[in-house]
PDB file of N, CA and C in Angstrom:
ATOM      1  N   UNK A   1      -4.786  -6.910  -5.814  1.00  0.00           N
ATOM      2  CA  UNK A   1      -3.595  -6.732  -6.596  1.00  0.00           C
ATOM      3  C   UNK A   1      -2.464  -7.496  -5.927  1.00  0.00           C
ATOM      4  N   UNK A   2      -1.687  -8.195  -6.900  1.00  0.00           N
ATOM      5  CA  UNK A   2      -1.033  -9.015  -6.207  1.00  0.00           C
ATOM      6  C   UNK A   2       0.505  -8.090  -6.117  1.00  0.00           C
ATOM      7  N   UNK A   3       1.616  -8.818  -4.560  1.00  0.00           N
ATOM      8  CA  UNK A   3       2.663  -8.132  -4.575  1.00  0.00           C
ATOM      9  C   UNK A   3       3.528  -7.128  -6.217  1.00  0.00           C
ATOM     10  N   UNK A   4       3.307  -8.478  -6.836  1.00  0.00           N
ATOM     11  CA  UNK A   4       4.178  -8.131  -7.883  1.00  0.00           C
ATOM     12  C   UNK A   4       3.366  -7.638  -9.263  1.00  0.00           C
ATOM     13  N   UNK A   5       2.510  -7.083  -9.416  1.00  0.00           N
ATOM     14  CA  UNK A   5       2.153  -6.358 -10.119  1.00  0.00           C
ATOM     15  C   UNK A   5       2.154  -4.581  -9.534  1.00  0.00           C
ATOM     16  N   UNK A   6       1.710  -5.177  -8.514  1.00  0.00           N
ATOM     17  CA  UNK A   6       1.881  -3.791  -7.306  1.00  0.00           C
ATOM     18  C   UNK A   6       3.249  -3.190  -7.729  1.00  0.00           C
ATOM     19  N   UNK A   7       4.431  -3.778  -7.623  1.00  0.00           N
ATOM     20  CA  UNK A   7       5.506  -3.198  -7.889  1.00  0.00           C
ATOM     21  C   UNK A   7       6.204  -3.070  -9.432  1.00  0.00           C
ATOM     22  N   UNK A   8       5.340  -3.471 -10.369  1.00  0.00           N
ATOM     23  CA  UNK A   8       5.164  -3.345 -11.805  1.00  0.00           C
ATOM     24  C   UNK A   8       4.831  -2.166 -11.500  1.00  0.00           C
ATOM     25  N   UNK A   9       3.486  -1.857 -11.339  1.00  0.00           N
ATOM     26  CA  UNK A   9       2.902  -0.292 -11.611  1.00  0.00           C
ATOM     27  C   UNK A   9       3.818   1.180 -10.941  1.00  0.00           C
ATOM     28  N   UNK A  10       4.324   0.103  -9.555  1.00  0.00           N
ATOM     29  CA  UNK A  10       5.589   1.020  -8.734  1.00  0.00           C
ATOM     30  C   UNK A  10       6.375   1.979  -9.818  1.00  0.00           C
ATOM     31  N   UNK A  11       7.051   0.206 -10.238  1.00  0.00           N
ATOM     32  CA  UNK A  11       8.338   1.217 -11.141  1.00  0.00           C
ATOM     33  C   UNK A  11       7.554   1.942 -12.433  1.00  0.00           C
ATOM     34  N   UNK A  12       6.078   1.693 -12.932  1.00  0.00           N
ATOM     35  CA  UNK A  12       6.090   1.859 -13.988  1.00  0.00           C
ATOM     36  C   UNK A  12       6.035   3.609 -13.370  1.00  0.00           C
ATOM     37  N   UNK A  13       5.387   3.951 -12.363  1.00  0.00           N
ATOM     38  CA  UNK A  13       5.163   5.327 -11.802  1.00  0.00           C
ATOM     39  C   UNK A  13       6.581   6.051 -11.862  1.00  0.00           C
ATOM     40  N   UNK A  14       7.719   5.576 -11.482  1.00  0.00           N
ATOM     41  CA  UNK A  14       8.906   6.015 -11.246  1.00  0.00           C
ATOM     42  C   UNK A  14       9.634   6.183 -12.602  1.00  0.00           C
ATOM     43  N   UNK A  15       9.008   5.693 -13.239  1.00  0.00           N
ATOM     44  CA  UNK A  15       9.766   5.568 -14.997  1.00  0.00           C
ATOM     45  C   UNK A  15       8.833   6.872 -15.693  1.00  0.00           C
ATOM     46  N   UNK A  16       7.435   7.100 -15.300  1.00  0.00           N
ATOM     47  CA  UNK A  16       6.831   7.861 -15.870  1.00  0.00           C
ATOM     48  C   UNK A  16       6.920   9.174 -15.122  1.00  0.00           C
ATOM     49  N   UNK A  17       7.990   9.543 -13.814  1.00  0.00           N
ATOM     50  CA  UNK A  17       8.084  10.954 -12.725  1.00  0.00           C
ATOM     51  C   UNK A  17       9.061  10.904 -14.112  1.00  0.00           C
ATOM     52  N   UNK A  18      10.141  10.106 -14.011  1.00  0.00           N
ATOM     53  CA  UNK A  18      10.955  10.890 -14.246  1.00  0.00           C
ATOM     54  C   UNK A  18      11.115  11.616 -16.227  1.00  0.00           C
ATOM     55  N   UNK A  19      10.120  10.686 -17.189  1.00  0.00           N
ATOM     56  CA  UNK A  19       9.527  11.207 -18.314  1.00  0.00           C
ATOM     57  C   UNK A  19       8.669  12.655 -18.447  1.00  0.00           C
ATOM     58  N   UNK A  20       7.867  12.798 -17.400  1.00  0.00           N
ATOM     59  CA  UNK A  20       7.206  14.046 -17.350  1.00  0.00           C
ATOM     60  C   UNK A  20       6.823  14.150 -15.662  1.00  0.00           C
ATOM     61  N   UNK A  21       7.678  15.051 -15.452  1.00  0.00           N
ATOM     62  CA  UNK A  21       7.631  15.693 -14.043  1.00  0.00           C
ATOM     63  C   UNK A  21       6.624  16.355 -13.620  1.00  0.00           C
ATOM     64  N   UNK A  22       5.599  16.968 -14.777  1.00  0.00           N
ATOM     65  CA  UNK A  22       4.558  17.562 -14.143  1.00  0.00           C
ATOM     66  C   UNK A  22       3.456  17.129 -14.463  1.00  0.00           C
ATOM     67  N   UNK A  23       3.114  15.354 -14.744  1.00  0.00           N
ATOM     68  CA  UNK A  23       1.968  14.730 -15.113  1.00  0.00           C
ATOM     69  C   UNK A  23       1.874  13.744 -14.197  1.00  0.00           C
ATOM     70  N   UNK A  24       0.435  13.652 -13.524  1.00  0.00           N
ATOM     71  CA  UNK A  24       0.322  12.349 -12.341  1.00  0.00           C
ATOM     72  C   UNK A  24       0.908  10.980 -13.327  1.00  0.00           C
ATOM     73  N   UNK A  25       1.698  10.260 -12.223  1.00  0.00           N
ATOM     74  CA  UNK A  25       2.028   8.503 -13.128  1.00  0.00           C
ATOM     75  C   UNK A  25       1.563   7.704 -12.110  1.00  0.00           C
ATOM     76  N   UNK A  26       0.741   7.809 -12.137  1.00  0.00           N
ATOM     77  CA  UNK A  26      -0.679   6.135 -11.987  1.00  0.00           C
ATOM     78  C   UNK A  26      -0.694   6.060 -13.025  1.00  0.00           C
ATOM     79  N   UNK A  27      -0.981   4.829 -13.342  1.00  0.00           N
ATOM     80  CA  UNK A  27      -1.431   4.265 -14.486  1.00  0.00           C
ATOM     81  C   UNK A  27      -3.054   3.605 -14.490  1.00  0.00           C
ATOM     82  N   UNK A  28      -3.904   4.334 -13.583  1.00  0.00           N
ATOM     83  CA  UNK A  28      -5.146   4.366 -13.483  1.00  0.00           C
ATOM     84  C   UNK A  28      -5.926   5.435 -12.869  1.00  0.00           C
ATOM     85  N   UNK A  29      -7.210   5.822 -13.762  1.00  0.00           N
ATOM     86  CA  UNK A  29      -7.733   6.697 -13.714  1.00  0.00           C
ATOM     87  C   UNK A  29      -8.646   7.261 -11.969  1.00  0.00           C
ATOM     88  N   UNK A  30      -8.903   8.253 -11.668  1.00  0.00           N
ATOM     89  CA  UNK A  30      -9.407   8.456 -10.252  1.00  0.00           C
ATOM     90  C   UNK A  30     -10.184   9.111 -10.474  1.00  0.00           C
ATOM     91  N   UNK A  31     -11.048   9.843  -9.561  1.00  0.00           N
ATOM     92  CA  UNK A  31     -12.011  11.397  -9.513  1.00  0.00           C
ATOM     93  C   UNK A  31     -11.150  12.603  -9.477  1.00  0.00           C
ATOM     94  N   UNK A  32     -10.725  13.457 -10.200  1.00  0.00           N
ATOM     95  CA  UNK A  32     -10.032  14.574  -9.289  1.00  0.00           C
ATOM     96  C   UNK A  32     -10.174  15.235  -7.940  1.00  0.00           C
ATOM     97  N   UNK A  33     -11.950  14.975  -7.887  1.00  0.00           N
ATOM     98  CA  UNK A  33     -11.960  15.696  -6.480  1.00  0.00           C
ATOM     99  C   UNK A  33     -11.983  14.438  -5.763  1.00  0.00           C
ATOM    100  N   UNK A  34     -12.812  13.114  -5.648  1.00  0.00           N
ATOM    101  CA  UNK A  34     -13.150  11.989  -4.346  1.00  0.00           C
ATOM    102  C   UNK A  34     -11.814  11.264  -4.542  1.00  0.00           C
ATOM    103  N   UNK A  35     -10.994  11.369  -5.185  1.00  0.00           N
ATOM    104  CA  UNK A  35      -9.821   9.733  -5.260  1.00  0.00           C
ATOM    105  C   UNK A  35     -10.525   8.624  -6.140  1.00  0.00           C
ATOM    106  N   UNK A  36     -10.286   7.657  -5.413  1.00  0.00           N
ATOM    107  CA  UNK A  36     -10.531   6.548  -5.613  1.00  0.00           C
ATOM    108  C   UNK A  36     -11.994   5.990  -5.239  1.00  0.00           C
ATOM    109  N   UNK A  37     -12.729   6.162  -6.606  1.00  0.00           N
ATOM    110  CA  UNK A  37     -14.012   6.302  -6.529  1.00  0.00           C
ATOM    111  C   UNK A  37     -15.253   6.326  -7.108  1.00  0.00           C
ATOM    112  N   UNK A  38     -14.397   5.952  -8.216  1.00  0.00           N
ATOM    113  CA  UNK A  38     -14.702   5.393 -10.110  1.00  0.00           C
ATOM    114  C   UNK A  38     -15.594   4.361  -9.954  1.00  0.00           C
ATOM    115  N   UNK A  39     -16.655   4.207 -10.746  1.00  0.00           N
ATOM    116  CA  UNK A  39     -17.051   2.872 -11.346  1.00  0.00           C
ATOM    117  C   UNK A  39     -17.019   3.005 -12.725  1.00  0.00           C
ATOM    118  N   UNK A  40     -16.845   1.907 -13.709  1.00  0.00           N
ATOM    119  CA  UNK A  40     -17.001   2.184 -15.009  1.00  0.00           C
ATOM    120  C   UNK A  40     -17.645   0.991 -15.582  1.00  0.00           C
ATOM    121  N   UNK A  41     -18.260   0.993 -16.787  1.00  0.00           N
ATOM    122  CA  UNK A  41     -19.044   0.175 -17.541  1.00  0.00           C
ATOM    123  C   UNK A  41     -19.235   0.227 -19.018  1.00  0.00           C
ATOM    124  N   UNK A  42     -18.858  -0.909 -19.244  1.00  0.00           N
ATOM    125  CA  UNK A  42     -19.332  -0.710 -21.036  1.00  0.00           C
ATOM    126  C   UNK A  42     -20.769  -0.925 -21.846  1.00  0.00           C
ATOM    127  N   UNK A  43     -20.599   0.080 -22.660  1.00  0.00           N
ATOM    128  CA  UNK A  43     -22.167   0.396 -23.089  1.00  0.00           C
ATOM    129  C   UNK A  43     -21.843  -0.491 -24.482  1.00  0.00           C
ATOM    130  N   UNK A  44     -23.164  -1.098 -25.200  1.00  0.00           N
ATOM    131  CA  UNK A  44     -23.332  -1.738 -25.870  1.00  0.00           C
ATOM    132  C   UNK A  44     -23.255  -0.757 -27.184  1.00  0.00           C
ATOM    133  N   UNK A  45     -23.935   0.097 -27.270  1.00  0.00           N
ATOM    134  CA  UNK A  45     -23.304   1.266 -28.841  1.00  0.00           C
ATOM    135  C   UNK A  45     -22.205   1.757 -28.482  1.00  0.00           C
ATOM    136  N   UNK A  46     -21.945   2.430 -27.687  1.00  0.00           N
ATOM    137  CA  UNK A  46     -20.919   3.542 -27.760  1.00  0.00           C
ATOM    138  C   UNK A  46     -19.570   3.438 -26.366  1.00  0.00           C
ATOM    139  N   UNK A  47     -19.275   2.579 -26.737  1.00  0.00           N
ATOM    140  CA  UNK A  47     -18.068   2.314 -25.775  1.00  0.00           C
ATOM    141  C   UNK A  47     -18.184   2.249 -24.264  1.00  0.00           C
ATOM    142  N   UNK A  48     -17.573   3.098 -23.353  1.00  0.00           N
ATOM    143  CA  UNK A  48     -17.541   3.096 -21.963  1.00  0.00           C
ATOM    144  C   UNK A  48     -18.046   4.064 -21.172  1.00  0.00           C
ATOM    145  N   UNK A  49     -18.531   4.093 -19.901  1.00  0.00           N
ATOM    146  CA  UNK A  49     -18.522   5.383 -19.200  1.00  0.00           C
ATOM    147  C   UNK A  49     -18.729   5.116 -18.096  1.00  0.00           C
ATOM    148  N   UNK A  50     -17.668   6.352 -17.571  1.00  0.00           N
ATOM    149  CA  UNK A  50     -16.822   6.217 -16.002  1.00  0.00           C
ATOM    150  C   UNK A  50     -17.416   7.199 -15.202  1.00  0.00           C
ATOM    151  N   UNK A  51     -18.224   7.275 -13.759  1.00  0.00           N
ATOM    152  CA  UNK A  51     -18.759   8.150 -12.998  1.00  0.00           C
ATOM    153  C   UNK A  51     -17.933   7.433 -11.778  1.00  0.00           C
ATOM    154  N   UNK A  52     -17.989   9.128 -10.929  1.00  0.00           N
ATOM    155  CA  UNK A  52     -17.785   9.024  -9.183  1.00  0.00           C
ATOM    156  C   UNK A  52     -18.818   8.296  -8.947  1.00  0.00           C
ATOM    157  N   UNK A  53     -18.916   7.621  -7.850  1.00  0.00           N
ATOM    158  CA  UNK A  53     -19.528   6.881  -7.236  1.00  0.00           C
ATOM    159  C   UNK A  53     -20.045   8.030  -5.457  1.00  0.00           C
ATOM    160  N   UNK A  54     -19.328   8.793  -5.889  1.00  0.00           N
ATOM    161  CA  UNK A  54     -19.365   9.638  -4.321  1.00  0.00           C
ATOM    162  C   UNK A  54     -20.680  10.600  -4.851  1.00  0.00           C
ATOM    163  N   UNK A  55     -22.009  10.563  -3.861  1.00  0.00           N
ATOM    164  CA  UNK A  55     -23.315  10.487  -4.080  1.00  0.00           C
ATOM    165  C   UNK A  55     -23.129  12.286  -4.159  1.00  0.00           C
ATOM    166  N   UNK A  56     -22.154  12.972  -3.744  1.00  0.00           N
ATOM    167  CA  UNK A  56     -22.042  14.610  -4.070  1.00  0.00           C
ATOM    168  C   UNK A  56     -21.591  15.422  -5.632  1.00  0.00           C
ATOM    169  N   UNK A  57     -21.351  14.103  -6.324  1.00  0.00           N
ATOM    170  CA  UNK A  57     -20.378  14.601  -7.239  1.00  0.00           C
ATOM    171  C   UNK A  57     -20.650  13.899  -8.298  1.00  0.00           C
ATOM    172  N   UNK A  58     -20.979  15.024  -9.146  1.00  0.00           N
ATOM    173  CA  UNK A  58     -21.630  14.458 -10.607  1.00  0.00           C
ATOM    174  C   UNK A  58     -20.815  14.418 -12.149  1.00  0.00           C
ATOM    175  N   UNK A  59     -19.452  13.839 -11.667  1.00  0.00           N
ATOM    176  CA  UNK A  59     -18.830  13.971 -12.514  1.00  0.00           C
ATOM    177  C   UNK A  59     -18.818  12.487 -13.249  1.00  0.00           C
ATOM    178  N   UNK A  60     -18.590  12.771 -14.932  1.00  0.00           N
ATOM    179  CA  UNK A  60     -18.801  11.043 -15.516  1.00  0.00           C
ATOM    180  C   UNK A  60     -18.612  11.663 -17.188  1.00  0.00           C
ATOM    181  N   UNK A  61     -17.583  10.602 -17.203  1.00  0.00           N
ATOM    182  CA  UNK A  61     -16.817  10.889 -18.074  1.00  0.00           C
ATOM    183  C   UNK A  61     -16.826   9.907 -19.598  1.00  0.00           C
ATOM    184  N   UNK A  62     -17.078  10.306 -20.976  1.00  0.00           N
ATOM    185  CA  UNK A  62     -17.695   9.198 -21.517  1.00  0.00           C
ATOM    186  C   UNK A  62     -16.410   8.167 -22.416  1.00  0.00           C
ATOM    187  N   UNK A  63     -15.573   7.628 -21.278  1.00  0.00           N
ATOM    188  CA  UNK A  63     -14.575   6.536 -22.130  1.00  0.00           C
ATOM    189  C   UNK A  63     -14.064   5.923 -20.280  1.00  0.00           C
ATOM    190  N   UNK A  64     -13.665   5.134 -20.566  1.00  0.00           N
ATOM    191  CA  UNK A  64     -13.158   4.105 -19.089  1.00  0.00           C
ATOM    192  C   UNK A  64     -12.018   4.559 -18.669  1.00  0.00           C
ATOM    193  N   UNK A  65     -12.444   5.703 -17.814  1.00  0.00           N
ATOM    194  CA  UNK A  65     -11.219   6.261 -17.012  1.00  0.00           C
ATOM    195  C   UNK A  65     -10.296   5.726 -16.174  1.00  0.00           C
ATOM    196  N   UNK A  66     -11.520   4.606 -15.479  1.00  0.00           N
ATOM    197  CA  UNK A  66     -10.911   3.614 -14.400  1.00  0.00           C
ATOM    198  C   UNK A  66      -9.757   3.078 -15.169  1.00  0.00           C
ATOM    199  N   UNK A  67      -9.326   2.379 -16.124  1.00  0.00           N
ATOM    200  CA  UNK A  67      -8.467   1.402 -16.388  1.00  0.00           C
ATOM    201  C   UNK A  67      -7.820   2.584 -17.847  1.00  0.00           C
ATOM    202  N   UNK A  68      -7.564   3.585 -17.514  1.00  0.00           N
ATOM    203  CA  UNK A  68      -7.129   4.525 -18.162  1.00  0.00           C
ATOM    204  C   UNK A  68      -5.558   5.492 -17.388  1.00  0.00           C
ATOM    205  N   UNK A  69      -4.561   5.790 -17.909  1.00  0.00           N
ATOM    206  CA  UNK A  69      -3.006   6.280 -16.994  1.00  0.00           C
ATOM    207  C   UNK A  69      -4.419   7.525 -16.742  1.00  0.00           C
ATOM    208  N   UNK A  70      -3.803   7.925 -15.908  1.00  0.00           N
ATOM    209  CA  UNK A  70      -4.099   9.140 -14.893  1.00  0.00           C
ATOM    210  C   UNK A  70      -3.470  10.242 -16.370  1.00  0.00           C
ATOM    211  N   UNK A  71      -4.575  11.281 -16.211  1.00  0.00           N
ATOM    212  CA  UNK A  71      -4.009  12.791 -17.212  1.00  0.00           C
ATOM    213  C   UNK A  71      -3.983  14.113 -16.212  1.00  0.00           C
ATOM    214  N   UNK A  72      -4.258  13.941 -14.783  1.00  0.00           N
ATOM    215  CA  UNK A  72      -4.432  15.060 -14.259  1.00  0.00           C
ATOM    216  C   UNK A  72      -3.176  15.465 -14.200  1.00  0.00           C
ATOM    217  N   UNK A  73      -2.953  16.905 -13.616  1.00  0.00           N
ATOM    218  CA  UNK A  73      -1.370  17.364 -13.142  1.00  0.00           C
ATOM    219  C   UNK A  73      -0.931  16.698 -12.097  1.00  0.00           C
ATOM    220  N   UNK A  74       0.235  16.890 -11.809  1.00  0.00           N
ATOM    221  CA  UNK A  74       1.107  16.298 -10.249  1.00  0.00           C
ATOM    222  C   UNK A  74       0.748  17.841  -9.749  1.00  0.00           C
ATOM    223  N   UNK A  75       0.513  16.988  -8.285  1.00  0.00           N
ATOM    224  CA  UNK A  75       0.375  18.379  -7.279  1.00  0.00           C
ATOM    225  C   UNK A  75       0.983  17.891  -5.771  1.00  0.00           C
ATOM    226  N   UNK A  76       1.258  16.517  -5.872  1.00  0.00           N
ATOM    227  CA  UNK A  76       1.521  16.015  -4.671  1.00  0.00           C
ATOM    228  C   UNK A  76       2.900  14.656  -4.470  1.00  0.00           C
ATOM    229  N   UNK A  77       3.577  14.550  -3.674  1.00  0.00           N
ATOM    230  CA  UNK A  77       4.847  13.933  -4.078  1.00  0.00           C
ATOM    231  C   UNK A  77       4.707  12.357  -2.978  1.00  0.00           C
ATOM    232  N   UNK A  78       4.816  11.023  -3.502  1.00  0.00           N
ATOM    233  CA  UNK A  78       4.284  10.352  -2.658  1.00  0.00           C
ATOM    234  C   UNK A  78       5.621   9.921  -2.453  1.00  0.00           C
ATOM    235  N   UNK A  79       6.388   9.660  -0.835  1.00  0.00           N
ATOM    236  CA  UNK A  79       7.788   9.476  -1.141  1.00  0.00           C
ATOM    237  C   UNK A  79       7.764   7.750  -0.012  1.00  0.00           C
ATOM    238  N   UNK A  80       7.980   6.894  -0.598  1.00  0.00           N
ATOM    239  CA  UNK A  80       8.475   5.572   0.111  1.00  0.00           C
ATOM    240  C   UNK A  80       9.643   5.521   1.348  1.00  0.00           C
ATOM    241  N   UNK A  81       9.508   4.645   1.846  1.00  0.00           N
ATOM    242  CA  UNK A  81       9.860   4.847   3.437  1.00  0.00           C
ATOM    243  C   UNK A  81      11.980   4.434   2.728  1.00  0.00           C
ATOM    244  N   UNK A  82      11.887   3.745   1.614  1.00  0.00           N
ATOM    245  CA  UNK A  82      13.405   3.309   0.788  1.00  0.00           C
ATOM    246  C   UNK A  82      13.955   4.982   0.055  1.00  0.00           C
ATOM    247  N   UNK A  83      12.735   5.750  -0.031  1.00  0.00           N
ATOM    248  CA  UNK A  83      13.196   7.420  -0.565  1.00  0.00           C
ATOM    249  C   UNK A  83      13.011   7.319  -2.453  1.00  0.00           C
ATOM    250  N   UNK A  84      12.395   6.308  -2.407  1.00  0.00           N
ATOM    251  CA  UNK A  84      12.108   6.439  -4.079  1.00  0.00           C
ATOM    252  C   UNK A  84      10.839   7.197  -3.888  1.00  0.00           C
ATOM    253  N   UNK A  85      10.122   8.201  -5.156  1.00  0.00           N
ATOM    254  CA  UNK A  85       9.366   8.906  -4.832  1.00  0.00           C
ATOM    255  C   UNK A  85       8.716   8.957  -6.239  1.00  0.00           C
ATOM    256  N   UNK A  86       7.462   9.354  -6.376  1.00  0.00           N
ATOM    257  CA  UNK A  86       6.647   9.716  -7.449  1.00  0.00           C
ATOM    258  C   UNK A  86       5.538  10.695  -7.109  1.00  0.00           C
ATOM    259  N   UNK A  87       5.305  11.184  -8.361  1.00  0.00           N
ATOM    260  CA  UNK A  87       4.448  12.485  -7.943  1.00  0.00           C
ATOM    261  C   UNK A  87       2.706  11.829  -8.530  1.00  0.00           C
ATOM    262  N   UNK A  88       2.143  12.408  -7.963  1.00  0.00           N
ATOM    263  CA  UNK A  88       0.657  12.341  -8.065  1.00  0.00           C
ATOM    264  C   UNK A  88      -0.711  13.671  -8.226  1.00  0.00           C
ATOM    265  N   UNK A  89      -1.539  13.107  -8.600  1.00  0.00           N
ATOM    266  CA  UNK A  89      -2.791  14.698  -8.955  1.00  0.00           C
ATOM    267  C   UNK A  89      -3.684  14.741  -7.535  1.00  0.00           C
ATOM    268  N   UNK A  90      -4.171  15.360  -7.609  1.00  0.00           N
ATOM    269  CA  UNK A  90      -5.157  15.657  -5.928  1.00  0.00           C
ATOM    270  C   UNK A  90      -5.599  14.417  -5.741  1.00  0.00           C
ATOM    271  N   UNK A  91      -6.533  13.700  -6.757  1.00  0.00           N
ATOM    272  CA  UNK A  91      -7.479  12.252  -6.619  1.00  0.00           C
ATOM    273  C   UNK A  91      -6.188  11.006  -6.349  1.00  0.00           C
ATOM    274  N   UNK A  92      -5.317  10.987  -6.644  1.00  0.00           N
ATOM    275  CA  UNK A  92      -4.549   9.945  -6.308  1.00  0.00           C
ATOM    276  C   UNK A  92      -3.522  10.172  -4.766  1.00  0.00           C
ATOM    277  N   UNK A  93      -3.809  11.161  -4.365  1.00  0.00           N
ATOM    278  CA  UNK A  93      -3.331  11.928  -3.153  1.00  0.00           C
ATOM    279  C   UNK A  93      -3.848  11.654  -2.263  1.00  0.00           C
ATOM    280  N   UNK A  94      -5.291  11.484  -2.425  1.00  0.00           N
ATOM    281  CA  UNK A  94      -6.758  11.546  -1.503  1.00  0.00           C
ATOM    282  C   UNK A  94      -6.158   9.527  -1.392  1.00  0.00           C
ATOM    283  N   UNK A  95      -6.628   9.109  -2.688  1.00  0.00           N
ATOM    284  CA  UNK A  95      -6.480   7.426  -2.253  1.00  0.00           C
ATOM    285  C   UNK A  95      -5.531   7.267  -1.691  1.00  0.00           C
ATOM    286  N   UNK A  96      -4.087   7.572  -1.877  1.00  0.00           N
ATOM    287  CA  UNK A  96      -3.127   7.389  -1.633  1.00  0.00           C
ATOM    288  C   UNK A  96      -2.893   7.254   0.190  1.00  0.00           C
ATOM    289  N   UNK A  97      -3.229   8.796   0.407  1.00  0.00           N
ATOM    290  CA  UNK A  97      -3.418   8.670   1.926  1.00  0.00           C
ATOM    291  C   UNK A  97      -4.247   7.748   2.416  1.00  0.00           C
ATOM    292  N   UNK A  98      -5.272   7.540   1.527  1.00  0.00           N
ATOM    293  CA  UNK A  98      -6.089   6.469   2.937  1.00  0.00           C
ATOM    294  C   UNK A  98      -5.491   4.471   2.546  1.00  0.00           C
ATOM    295  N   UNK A  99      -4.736   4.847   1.497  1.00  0.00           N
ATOM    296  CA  UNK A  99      -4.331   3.520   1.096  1.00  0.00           C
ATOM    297  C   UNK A  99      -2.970   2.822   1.672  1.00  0.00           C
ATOM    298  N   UNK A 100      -1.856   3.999   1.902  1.00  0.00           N
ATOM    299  CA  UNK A 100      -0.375   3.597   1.660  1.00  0.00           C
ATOM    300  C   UNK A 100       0.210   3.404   3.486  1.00  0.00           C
ATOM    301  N   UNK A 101       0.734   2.224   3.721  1.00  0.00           N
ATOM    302  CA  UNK A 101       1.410   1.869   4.637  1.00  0.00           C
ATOM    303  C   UNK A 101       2.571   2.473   5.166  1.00  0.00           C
ATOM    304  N   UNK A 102       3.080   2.418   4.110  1.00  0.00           N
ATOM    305  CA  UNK A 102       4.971   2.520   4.241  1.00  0.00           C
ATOM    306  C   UNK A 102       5.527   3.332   3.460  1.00  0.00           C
ATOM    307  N   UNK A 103       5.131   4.663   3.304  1.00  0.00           N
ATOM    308  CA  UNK A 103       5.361   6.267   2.625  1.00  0.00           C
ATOM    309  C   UNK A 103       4.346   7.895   3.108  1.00  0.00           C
ATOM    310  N   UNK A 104       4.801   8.288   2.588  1.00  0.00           N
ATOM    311  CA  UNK A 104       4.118   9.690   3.113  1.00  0.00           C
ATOM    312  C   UNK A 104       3.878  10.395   1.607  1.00  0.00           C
ATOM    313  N   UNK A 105       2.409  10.590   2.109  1.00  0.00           N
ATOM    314  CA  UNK A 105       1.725  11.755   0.668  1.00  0.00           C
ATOM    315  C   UNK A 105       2.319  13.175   1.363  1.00  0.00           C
ATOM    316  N   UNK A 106       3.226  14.108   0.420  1.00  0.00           N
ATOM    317  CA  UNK A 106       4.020  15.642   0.363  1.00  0.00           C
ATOM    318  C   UNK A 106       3.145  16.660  -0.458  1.00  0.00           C
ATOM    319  N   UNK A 107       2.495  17.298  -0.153  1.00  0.00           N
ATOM    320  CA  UNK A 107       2.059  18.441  -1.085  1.00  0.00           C
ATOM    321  C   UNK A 107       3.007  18.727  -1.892  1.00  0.00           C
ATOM    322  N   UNK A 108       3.297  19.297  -3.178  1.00  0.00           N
ATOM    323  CA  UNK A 108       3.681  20.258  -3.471  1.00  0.00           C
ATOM    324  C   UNK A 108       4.815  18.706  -4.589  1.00  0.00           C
ATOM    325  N   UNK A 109       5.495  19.474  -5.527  1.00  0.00           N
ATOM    326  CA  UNK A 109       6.723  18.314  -6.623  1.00  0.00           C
ATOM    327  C   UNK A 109       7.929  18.717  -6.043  1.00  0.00           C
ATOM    328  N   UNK A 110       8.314  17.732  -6.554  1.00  0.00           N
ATOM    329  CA  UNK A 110       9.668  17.152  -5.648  1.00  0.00           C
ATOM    330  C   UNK A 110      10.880  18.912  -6.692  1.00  0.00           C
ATOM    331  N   UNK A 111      12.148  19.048  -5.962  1.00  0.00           N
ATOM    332  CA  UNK A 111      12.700  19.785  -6.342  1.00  0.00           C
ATOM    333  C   UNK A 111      13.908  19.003  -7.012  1.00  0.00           C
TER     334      UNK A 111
END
């Protein structure tokens, strides 16, 4: 992902906290329980389907979650080292931590 799409999806997250405060804003789909951990594929009759890839967890879902906004709840507040902040669901919490440089994953929505 390049810088500047990276910060497309940024603001698009920060445009979508502040539309609905209690819905994750990624604008791509995760596992609720593994994160980031999706594969998805299109089927020749019937559209798409998205499974964990994490060999414990048999979850799979039948439309392309991967390249789908996130529908889980916010449960977790990801706040940038500048103090702009967006909220996130458990699975984008999980990536988040093992992904993000320059912010801190917060349990719990911002007040």
């Amino acid at each position: 992902m390049t810088t500047a799409s990276a910060a497309a999806l940024y603001a698009q997250a920060l445009r979508s906290t502040v539309a609905d405060p209690r819905r994750c804003t990624v604008p791509w789909g995760v596992c609720p329980e593994h994160g980031g951990t999706l594969k998805s594929r299109a089927r020749a009759t019937e559209g798409f389907d998205s499974w964990c890839t994490d060999f414990t967890c048999f979850n799979v879902w039948p439309y392309d979650r991967l390249d789908a906004a996130c529908t889980e709840p916010a449960t977790h507040t990801v706040q940038a080292d500048d103090g702009d902040r967006y909220v996130v669901c458990d699975g984008h919490a999980l990536a988040a931590r093992a992904q993000i440089t320059d912010g801190r994953v917060l349990p719990g929505l911002p007040t």
